[in-house]
Protein backbone atom coordinates (compact mmCIF):
# COMPACT_ATOMS: atom_id res chain seq x y z
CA UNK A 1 -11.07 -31.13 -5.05
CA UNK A 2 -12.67 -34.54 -4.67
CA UNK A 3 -15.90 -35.83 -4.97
CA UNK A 4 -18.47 -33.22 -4.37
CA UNK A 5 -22.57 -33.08 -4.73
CA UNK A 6 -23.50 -30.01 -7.48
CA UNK A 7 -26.50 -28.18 -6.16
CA UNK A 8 -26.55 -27.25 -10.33
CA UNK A 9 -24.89 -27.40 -13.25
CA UNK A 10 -22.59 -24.18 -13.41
CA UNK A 11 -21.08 -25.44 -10.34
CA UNK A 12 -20.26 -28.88 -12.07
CA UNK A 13 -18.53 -26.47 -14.92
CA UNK A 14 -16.75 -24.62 -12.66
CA UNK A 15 -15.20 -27.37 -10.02
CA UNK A 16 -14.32 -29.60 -13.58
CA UNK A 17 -12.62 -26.50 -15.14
CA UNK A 18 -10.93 -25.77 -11.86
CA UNK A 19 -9.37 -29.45 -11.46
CA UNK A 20 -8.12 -29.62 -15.30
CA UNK A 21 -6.83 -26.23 -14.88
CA UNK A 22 -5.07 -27.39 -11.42
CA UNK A 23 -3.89 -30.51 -13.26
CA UNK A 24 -2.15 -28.92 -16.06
CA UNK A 25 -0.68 -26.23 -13.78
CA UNK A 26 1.14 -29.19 -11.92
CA UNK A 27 2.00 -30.24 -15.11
CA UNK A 28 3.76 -27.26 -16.08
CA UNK A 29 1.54 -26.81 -18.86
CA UNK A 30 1.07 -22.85 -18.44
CA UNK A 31 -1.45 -22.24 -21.62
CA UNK A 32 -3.83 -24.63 -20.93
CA UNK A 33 -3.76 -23.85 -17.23
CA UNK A 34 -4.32 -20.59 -18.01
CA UNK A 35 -7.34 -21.28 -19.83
CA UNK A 36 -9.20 -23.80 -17.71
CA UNK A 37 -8.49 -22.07 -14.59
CA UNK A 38 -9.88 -18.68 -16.20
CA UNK A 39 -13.00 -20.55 -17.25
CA UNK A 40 -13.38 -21.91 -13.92
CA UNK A 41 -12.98 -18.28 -12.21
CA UNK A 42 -15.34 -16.94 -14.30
CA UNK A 43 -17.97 -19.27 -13.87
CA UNK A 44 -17.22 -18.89 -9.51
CA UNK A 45 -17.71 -14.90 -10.19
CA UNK A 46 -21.08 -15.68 -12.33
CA UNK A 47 -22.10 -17.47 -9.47
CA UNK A 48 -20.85 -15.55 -6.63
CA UNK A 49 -22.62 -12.23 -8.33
CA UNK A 50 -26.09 -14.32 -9.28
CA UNK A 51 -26.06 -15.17 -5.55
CA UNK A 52 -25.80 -11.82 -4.06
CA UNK A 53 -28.79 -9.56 -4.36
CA UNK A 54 -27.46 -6.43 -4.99
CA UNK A 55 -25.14 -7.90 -7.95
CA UNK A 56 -28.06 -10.19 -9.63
CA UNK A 57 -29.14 -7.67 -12.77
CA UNK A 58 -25.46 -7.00 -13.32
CA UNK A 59 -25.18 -10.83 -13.70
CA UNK A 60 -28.69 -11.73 -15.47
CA UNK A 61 -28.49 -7.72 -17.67
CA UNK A 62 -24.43 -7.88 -18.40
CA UNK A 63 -22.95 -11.13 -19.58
CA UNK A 64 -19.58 -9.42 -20.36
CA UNK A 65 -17.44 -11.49 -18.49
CA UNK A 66 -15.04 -8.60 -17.88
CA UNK A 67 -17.73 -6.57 -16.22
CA UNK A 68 -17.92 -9.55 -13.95
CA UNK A 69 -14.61 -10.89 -13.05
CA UNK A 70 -13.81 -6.66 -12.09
CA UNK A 71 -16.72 -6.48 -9.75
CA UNK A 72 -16.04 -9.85 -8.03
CA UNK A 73 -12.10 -8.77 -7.52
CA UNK A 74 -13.25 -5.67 -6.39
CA UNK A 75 -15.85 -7.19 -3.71
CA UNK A 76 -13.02 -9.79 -2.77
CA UNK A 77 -9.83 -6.82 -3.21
CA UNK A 78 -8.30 -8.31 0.08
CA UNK A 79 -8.18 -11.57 -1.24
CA UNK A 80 -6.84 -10.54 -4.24
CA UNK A 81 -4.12 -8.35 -3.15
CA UNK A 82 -3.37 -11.33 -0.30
CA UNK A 83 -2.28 -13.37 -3.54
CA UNK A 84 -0.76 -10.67 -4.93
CA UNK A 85 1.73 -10.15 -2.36
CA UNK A 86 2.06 -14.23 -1.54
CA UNK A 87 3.46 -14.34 -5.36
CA UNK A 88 5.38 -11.29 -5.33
CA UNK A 89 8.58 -12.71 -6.48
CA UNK A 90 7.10 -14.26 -9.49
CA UNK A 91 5.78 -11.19 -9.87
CA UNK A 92 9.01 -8.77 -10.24
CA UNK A 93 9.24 -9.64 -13.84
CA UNK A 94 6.68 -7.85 -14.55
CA UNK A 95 8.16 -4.62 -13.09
CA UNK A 96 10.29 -4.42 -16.03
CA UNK A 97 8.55 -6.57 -18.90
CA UNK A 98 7.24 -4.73 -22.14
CA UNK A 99 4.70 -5.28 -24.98
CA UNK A 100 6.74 -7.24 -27.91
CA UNK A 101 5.12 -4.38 -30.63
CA UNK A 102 4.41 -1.39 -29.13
CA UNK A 103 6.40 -1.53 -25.67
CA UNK A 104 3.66 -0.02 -23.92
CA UNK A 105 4.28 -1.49 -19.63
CA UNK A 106 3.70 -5.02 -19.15
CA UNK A 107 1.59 -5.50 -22.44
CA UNK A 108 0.80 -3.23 -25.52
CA UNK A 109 -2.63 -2.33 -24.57
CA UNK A 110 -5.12 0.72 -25.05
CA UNK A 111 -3.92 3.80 -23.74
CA UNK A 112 -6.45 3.20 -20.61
CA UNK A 113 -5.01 0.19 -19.69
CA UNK A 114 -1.89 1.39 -20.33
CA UNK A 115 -2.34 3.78 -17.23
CA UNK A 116 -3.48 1.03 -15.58
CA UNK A 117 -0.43 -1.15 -16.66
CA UNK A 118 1.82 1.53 -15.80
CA UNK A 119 0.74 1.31 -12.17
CA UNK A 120 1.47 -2.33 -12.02
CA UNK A 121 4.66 -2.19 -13.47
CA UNK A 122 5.57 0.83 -10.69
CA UNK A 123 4.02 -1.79 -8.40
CA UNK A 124 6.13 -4.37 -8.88
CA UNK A 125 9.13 -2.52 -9.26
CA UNK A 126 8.43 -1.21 -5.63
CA UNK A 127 8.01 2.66 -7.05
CA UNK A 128 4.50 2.64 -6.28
CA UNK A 129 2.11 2.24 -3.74
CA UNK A 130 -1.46 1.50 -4.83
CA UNK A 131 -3.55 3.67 -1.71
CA UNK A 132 -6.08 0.78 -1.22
CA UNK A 133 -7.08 -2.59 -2.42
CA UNK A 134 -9.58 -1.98 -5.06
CA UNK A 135 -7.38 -0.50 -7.04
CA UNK A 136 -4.73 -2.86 -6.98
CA UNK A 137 -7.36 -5.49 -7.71
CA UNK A 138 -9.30 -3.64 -10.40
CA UNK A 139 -5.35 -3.32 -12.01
CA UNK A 140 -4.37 -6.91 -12.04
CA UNK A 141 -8.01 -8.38 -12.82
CA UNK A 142 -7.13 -5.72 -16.15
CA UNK A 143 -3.93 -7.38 -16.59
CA UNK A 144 -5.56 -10.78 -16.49
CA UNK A 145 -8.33 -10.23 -19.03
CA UNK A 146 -6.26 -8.63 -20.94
CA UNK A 147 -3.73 -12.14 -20.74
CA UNK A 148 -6.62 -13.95 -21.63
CA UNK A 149 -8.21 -11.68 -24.68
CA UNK A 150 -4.79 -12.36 -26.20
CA UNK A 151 -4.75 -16.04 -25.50
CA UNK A 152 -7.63 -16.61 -27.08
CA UNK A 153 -7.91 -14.34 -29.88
CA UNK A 154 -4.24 -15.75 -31.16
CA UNK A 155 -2.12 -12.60 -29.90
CA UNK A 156 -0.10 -15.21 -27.14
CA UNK A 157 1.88 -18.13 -28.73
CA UNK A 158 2.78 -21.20 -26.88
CA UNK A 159 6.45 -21.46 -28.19
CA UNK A 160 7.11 -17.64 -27.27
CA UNK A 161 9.66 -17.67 -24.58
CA UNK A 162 8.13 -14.40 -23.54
CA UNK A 163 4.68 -15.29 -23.57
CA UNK A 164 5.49 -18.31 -21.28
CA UNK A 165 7.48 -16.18 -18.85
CA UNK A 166 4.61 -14.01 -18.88
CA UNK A 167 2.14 -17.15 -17.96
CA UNK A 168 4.48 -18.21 -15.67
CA UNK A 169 4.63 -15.27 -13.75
CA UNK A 170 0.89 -14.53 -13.52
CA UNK A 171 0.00 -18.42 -13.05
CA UNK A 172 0.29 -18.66 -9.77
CA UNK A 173 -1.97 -15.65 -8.51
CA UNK A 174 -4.80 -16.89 -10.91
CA UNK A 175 -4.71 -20.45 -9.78
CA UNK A 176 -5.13 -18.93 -5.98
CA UNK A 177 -7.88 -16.23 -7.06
CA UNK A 178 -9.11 -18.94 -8.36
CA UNK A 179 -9.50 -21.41 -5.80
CA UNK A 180 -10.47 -18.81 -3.58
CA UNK A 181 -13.64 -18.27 -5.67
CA UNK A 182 -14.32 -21.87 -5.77
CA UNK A 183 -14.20 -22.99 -2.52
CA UNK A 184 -16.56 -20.44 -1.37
CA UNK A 185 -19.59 -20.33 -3.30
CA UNK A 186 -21.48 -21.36 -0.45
């Protein structure tokens, strides 16, 4: 993203975490893309909420970066679902993928997100039709943390041939939700 002034140091986080997370996506390196460009979202939503008036306790009460990343999908659902639909085709495989244990849709989950990752997997199957963008949004920002809990609690394995389908197919949407975020903190 080239050389830029930080008006503070969270933005310096997020635009470094942002460019390694772009770098390793061009590099076909899905894990670590995964996990830089996640940091680098969740830093943009921090700062997106802390910035808007309404959102600032949420942000300064609630560090639960969950809480977060939901809201600021939700206040950006257009954007969101834009991607969504840009990266459709990637996104087919997940109209028919299954958890490796339990084969709850998509991946094992809770039985709340499995609701949730029921709808998705209608979604992109084309048997369902989410009735606005919120929803949609609220559903795949699920998906996503859920990705991420497993990455990083040890659930996800890089040599998996399904995990990496699974990164591959989400990559995309995250990397664009992502820049999205970025680029217009201010």
């Amino acid at each position: 993203m080239g050389n830029r002034n930080y008006s503070d140091q969270r933005e310096q986080i997020m635009y470094d975490w942002f460019d390694k997370g772009e770098h390793e996506y061009n590099k076909n390196n899905d894990f670590e893309a995964f996990i830089y460009l996640w940091i680098s979202w969740v830093v943009a939503c921090k700062i997106h909420l802390a910035n808007n008036k309404s959102y600032n306790s949420i942000v300064q009460k609630d560090l639960d970066d969950r809480k977060i990343i939901l809201e600021w999908s939700k206040n950006n659902s257009s954007e969101v679902v834009g991607r969504i639909n840009l990266h459709s085709k990637d996104l087919v495989y997940l109209g028919n993928r299954v958890g490796s244990y339990f084969s709850n849709p998509i991946i094992d989950s809770s039985k709340n997100l499995q609701e949730k990752f029921t709808r998705l997997k209608y979604f992109f199957s084309n048997k369902y039709l989410y009735e606005n963008d919120k929803d949609l949004a609220e559903d795949f920002t699920e998906l996503l943390n859920k990705i991420r809990n497993n990455l990083f609690h040890g659930n996800k394995s890089y040599d998996n041939q399904e995990d990496k389908s699974l990164l591959k197919a989400i990559l995309p949407v995250l990397k664009d939700i992502t820049q999205i975020a970025v680029k217009t903190i201010y």
